[in-house]
ModelCIF file with pLDDT and N, C-alpha, C, O atoms, coordinates in Angstrom:
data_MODEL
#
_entry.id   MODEL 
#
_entity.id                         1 
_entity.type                       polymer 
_entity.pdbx_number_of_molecules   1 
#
_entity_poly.entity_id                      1 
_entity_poly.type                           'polypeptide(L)' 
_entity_poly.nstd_linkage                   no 
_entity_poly.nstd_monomer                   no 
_entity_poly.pdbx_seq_one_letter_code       
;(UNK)(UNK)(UNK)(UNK)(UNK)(UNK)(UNK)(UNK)(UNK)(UNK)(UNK)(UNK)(UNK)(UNK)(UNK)(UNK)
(UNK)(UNK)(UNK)(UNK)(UNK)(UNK)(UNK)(UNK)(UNK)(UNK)(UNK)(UNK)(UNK)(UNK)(UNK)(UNK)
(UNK)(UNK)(UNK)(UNK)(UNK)(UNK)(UNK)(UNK)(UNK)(UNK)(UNK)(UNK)
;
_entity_poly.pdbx_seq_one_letter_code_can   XXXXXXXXXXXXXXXXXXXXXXXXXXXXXXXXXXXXXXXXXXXX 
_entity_poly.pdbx_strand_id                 A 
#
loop_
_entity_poly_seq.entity_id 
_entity_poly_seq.num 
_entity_poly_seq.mon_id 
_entity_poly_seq.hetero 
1 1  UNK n 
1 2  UNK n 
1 3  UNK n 
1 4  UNK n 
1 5  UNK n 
1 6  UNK n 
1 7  UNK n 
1 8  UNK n 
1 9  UNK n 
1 10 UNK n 
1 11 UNK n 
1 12 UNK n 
1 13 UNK n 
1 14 UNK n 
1 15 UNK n 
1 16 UNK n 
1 17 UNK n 
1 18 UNK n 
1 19 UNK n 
1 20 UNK n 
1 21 UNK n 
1 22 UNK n 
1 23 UNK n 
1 24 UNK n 
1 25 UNK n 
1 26 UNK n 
1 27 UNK n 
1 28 UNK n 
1 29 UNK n 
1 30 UNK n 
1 31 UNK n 
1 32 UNK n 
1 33 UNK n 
1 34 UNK n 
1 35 UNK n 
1 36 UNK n 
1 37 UNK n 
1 38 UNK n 
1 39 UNK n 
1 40 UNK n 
1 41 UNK n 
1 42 UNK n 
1 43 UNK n 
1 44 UNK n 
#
_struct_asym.id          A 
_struct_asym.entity_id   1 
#
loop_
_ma_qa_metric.id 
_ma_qa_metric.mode 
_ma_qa_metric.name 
_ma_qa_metric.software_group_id 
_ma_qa_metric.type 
1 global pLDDT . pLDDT 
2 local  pLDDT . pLDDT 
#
_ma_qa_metric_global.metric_id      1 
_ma_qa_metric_global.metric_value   94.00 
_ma_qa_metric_global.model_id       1 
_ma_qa_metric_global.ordinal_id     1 
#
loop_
_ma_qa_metric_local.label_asym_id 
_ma_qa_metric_local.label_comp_id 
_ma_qa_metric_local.label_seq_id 
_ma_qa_metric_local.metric_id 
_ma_qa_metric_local.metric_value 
_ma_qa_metric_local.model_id 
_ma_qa_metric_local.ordinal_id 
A UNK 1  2 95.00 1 1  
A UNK 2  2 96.00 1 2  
A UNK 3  2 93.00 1 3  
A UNK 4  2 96.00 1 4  
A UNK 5  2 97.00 1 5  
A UNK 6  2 98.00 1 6  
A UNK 7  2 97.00 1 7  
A UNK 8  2 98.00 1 8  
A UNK 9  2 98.00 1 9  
A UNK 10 2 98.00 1 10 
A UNK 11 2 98.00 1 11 
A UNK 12 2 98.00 1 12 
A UNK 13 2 98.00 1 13 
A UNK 14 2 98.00 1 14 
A UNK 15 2 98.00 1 15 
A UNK 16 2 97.00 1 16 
A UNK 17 2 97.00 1 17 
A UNK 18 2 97.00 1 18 
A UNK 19 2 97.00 1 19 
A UNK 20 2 95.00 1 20 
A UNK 21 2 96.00 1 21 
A UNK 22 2 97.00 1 22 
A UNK 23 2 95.00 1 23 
A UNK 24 2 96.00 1 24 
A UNK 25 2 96.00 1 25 
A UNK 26 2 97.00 1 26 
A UNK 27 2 95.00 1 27 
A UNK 28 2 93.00 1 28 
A UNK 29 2 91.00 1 29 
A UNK 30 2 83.00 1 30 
A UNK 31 2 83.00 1 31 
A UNK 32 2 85.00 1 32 
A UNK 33 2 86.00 1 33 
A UNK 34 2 88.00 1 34 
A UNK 35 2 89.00 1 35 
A UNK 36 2 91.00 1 36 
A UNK 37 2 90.00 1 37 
A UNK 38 2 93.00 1 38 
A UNK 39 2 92.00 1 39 
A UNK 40 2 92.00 1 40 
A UNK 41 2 92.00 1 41 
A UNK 42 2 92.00 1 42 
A UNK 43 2 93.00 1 43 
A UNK 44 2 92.00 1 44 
#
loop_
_atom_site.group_PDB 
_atom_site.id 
_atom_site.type_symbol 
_atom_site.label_atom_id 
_atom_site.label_alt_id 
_atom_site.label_comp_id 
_atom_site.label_asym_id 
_atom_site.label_entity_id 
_atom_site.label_seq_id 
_atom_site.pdbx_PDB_ins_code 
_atom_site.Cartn_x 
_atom_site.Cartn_y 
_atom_site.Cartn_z 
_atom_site.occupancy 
_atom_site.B_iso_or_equiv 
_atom_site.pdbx_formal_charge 
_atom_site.auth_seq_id 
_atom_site.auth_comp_id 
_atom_site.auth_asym_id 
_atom_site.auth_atom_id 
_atom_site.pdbx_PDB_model_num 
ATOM 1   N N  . UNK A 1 1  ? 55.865 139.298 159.272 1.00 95.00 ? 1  UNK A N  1 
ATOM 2   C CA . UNK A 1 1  ? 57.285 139.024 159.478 1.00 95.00 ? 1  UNK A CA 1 
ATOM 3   C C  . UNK A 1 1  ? 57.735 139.819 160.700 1.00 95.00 ? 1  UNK A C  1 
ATOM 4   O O  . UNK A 1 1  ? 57.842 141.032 160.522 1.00 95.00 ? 1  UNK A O  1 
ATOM 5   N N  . UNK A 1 2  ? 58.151 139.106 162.490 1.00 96.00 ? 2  UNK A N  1 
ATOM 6   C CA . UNK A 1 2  ? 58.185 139.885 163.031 1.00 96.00 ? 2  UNK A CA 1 
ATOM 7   C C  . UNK A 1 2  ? 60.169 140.134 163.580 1.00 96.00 ? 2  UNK A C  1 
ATOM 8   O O  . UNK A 1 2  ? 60.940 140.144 164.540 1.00 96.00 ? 2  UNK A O  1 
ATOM 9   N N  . UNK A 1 3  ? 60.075 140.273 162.255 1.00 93.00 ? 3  UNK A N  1 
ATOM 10  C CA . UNK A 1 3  ? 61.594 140.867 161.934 1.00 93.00 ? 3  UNK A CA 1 
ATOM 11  C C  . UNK A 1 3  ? 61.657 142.110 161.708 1.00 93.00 ? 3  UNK A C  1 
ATOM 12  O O  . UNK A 1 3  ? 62.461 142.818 162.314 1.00 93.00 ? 3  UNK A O  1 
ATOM 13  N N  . UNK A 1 4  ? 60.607 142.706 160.568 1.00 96.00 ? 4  UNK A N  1 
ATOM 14  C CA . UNK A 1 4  ? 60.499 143.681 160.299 1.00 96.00 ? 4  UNK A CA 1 
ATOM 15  C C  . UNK A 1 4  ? 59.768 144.811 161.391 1.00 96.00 ? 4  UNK A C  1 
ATOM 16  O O  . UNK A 1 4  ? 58.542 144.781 161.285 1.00 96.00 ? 4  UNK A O  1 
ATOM 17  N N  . UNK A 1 5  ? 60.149 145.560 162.169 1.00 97.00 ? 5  UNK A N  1 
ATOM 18  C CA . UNK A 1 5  ? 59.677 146.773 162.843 1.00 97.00 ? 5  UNK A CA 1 
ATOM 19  C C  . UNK A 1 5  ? 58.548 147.417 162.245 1.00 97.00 ? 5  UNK A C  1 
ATOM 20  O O  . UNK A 1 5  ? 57.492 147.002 162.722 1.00 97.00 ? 5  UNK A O  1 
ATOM 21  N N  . UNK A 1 6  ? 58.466 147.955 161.702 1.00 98.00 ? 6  UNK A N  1 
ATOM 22  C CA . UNK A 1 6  ? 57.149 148.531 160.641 1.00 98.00 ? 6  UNK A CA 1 
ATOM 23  C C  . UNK A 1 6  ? 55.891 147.280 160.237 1.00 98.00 ? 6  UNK A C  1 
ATOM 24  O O  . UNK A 1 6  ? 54.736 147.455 159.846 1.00 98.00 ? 6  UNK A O  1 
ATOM 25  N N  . UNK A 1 7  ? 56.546 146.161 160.474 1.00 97.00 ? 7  UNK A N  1 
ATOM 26  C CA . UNK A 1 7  ? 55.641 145.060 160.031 1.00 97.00 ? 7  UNK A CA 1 
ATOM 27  C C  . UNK A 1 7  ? 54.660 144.967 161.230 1.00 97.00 ? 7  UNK A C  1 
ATOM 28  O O  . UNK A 1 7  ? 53.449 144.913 161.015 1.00 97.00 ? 7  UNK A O  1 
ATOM 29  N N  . UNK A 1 8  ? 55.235 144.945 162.671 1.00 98.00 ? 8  UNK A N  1 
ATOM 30  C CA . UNK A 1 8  ? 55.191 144.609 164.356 1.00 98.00 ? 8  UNK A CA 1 
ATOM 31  C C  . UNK A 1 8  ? 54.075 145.904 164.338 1.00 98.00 ? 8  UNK A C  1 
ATOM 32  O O  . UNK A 1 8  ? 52.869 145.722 164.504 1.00 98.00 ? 8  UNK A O  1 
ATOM 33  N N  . UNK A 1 9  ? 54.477 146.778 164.188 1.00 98.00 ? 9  UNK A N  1 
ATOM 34  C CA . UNK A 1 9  ? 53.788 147.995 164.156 1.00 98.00 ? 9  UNK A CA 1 
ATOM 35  C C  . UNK A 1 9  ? 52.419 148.086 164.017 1.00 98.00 ? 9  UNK A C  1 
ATOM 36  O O  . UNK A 1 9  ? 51.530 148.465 164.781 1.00 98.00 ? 9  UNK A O  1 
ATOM 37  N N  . UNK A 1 10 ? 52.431 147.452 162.338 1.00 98.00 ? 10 UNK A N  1 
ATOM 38  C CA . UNK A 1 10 ? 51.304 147.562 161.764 1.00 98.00 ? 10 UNK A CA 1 
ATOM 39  C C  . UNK A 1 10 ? 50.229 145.906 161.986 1.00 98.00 ? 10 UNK A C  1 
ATOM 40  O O  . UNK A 1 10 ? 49.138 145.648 161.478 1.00 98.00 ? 10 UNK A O  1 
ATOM 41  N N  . UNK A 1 11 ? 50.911 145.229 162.734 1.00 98.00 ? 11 UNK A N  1 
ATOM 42  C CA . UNK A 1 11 ? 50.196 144.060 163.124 1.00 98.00 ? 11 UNK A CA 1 
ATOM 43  C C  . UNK A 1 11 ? 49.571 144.256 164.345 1.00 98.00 ? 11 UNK A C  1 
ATOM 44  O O  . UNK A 1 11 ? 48.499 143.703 164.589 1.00 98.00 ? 11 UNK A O  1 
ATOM 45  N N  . UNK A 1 12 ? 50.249 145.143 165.314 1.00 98.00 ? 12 UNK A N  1 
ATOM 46  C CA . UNK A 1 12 ? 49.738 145.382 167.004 1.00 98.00 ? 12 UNK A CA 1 
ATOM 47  C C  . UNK A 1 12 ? 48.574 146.131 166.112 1.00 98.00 ? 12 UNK A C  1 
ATOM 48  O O  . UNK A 1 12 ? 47.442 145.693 166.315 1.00 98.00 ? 12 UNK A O  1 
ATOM 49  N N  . UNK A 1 13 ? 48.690 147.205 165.148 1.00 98.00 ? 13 UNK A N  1 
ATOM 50  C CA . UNK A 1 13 ? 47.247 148.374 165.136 1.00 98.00 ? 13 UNK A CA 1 
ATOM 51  C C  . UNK A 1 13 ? 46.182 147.223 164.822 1.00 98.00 ? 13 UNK A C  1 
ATOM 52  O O  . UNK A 1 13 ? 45.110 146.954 165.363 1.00 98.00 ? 13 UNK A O  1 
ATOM 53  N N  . UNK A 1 14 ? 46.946 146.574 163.623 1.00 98.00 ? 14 UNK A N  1 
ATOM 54  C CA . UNK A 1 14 ? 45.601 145.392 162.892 1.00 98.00 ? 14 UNK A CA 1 
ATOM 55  C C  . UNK A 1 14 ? 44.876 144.901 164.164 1.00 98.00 ? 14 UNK A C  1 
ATOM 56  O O  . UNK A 1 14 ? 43.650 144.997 164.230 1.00 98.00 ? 14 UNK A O  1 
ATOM 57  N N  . UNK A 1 15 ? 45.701 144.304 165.316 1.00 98.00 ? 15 UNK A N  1 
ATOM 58  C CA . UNK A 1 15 ? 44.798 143.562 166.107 1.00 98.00 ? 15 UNK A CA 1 
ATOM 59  C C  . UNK A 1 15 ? 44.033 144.114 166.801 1.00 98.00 ? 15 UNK A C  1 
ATOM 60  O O  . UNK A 1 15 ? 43.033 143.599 167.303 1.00 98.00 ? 15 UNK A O  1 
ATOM 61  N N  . UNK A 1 16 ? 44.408 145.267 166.927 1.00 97.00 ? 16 UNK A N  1 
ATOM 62  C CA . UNK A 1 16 ? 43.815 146.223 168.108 1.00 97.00 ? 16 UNK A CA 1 
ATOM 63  C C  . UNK A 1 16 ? 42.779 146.758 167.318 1.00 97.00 ? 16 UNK A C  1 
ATOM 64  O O  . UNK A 1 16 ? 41.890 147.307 167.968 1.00 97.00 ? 16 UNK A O  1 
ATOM 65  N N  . UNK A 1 17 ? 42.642 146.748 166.020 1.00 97.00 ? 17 UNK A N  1 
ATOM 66  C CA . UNK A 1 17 ? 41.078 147.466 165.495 1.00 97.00 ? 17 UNK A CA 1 
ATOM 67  C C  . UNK A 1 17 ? 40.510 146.388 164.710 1.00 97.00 ? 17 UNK A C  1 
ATOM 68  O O  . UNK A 1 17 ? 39.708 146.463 163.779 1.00 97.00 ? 17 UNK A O  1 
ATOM 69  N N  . UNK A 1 18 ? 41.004 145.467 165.188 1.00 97.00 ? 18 UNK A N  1 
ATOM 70  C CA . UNK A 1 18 ? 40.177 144.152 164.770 1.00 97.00 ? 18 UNK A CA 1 
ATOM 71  C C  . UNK A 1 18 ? 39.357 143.580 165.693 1.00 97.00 ? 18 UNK A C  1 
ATOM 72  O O  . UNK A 1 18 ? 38.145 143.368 165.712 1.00 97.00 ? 18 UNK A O  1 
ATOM 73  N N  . UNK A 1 19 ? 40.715 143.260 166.856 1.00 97.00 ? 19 UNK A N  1 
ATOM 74  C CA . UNK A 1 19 ? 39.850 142.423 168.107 1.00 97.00 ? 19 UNK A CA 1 
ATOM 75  C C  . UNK A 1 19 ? 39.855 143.227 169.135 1.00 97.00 ? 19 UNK A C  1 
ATOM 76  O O  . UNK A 1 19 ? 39.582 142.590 170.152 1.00 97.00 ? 19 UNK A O  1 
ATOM 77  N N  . UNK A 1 20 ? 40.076 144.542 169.373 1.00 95.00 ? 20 UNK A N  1 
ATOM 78  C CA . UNK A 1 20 ? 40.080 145.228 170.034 1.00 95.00 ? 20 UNK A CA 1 
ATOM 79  C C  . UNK A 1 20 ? 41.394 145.419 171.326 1.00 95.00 ? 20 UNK A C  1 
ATOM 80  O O  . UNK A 1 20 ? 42.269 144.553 171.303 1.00 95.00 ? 20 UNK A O  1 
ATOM 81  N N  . UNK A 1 21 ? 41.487 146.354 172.238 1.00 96.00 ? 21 UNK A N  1 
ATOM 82  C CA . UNK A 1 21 ? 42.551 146.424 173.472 1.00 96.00 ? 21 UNK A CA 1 
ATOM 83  C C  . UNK A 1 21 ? 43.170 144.630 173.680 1.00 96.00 ? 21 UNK A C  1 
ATOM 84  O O  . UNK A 1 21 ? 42.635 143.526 173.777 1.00 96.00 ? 21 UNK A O  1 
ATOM 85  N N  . UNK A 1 22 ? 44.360 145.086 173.673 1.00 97.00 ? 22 UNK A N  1 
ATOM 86  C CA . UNK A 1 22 ? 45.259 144.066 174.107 1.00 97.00 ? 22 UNK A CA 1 
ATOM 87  C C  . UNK A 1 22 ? 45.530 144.062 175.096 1.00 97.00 ? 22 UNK A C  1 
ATOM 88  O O  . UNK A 1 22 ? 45.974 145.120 175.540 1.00 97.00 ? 22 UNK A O  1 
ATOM 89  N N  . UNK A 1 23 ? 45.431 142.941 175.965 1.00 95.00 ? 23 UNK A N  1 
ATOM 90  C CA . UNK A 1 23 ? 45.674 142.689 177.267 1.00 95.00 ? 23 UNK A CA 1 
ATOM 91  C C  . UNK A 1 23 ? 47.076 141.897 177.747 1.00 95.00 ? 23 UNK A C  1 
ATOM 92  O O  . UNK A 1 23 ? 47.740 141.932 178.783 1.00 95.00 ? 23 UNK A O  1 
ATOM 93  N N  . UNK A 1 24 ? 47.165 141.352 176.801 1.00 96.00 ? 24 UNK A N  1 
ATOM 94  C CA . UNK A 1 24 ? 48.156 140.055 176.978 1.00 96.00 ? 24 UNK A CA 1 
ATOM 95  C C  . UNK A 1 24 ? 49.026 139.862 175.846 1.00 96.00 ? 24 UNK A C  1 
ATOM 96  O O  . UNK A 1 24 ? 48.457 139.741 174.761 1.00 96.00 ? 24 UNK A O  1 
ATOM 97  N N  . UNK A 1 25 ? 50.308 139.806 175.866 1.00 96.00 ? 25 UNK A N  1 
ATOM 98  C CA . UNK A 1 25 ? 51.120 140.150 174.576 1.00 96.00 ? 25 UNK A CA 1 
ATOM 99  C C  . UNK A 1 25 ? 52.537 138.712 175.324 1.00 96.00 ? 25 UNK A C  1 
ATOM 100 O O  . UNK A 1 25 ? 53.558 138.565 175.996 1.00 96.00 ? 25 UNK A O  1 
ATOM 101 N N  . UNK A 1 26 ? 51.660 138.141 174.641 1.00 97.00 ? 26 UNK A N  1 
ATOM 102 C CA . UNK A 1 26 ? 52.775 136.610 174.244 1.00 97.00 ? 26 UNK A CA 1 
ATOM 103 C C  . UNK A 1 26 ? 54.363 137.021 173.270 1.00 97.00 ? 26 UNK A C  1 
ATOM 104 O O  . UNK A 1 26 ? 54.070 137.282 172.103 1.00 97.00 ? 26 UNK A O  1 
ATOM 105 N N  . UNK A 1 27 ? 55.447 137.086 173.470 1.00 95.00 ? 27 UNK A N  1 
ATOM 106 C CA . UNK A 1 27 ? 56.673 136.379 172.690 1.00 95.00 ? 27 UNK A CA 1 
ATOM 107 C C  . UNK A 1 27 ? 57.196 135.412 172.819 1.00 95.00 ? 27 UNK A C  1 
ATOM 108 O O  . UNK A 1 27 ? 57.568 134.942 173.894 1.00 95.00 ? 27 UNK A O  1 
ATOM 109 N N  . UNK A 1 28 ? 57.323 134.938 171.757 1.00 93.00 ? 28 UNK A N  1 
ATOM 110 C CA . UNK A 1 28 ? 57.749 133.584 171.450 1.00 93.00 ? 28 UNK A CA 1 
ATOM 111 C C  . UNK A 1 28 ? 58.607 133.615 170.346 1.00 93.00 ? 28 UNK A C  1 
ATOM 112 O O  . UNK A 1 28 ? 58.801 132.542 169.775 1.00 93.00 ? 28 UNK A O  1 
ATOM 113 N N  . UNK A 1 29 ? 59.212 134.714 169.888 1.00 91.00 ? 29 UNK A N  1 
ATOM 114 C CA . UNK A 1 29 ? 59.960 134.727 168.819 1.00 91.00 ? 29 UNK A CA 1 
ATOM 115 C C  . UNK A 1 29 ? 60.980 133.939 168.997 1.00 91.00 ? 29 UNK A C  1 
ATOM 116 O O  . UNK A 1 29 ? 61.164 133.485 170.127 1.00 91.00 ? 29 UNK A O  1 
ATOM 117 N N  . UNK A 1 30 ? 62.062 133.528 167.691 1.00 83.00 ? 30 UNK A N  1 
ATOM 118 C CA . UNK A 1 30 ? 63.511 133.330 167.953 1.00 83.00 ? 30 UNK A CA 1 
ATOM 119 C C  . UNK A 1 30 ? 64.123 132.816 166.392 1.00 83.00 ? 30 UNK A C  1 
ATOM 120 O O  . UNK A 1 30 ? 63.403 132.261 165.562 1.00 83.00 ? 30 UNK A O  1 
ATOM 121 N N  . UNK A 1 31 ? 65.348 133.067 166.212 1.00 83.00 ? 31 UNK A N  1 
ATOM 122 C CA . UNK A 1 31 ? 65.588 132.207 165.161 1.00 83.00 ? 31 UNK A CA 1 
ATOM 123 C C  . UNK A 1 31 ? 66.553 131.241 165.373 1.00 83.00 ? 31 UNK A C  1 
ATOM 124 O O  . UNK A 1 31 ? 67.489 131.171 166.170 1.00 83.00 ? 31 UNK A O  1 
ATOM 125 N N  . UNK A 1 32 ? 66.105 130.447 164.428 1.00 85.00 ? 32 UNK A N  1 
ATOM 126 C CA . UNK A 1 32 ? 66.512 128.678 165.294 1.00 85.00 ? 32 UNK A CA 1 
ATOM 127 C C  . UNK A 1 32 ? 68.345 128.373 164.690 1.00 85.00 ? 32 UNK A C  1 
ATOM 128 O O  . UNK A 1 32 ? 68.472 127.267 164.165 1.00 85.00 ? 32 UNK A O  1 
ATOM 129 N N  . UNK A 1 33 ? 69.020 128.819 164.716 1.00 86.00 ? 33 UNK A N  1 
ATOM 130 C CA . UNK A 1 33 ? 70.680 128.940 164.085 1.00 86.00 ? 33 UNK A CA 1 
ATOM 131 C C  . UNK A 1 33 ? 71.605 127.945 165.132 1.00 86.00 ? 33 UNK A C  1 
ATOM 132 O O  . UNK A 1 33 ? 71.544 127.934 166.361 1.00 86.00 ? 33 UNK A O  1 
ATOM 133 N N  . UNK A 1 34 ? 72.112 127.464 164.620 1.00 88.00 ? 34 UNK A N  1 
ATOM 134 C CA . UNK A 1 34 ? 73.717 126.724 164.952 1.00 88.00 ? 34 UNK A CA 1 
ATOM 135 C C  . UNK A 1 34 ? 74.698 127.058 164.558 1.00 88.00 ? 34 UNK A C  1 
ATOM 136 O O  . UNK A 1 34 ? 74.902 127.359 163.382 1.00 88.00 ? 34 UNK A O  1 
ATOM 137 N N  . UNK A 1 35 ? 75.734 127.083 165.693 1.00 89.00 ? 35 UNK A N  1 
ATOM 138 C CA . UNK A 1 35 ? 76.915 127.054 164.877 1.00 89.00 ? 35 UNK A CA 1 
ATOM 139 C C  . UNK A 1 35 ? 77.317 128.004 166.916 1.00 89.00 ? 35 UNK A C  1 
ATOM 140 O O  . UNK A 1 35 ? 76.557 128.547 167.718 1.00 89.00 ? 35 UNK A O  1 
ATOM 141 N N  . UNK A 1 36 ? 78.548 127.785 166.931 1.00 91.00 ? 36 UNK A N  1 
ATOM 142 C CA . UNK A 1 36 ? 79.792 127.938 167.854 1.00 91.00 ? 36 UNK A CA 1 
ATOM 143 C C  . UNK A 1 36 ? 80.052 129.618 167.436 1.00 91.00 ? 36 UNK A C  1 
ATOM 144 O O  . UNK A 1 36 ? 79.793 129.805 166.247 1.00 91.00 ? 36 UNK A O  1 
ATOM 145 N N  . UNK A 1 37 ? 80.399 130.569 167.993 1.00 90.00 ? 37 UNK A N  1 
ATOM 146 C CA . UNK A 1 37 ? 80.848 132.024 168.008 1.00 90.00 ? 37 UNK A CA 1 
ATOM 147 C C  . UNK A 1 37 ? 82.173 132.302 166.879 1.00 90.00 ? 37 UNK A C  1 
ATOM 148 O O  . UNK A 1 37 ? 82.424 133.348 166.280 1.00 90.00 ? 37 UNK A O  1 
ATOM 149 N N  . UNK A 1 38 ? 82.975 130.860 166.819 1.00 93.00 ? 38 UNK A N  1 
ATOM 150 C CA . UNK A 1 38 ? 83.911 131.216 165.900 1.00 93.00 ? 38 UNK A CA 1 
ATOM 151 C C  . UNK A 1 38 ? 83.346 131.168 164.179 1.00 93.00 ? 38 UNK A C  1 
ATOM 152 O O  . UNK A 1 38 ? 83.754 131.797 163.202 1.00 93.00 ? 38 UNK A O  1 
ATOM 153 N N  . UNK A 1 39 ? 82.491 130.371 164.283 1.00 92.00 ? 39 UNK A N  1 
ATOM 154 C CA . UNK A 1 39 ? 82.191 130.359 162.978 1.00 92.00 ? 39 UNK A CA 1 
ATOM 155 C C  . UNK A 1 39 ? 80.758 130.843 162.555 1.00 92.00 ? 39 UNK A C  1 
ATOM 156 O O  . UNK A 1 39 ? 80.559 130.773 161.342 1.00 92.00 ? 39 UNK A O  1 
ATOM 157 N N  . UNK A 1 40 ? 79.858 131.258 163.218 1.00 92.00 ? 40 UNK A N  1 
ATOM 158 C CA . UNK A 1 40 ? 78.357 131.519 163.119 1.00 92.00 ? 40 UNK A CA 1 
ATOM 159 C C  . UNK A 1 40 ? 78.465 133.263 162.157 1.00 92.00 ? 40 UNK A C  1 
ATOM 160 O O  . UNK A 1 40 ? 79.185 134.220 162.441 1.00 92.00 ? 40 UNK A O  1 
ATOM 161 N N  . UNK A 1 41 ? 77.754 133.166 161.346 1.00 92.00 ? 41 UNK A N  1 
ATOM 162 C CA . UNK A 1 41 ? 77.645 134.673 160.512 1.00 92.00 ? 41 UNK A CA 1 
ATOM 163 C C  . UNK A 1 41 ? 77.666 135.694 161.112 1.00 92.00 ? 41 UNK A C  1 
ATOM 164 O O  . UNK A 1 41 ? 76.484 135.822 161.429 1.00 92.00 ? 41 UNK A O  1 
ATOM 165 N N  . UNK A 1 42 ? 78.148 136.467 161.470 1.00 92.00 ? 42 UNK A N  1 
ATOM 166 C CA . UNK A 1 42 ? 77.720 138.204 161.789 1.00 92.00 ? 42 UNK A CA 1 
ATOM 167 C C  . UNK A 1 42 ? 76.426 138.154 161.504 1.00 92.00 ? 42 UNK A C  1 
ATOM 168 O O  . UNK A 1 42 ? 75.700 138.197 162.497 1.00 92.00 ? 42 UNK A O  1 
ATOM 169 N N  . UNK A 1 43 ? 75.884 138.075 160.448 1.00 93.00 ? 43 UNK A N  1 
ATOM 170 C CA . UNK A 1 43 ? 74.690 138.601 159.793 1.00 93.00 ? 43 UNK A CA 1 
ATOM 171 C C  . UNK A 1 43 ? 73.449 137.547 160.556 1.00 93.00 ? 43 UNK A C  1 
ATOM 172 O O  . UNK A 1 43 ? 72.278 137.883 160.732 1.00 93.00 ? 43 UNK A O  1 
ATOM 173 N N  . UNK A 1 44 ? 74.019 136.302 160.912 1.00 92.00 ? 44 UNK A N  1 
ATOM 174 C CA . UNK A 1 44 ? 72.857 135.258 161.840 1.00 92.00 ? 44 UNK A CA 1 
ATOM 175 C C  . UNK A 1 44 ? 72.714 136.164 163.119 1.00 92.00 ? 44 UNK A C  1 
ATOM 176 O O  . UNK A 1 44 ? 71.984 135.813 164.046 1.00 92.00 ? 44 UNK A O  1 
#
């Protein structure tokens, strides 16, 4: 879940003592929400 900070964390170590040094670090995150500024959640 790369929402969670501690999650990000522990996924960069996983890869890195899995598949070894990272070279190349892709984002592509986002969350996909609608809605206009007057009405969209605080919390979205």
């Amino acid at each position: 879940d790369l929402s969670d900070v501690k999650a990000i964390r522990r996924v960069v170590t996983d890869v890195r003592e899995t598949m070894g040094p990272i070279g190349i670090l892709h984002w592509n995150v986002f969350l996909d929400i609608e809605g206009d500024l007057l009405s969209i959640p605080p919390a979205d």
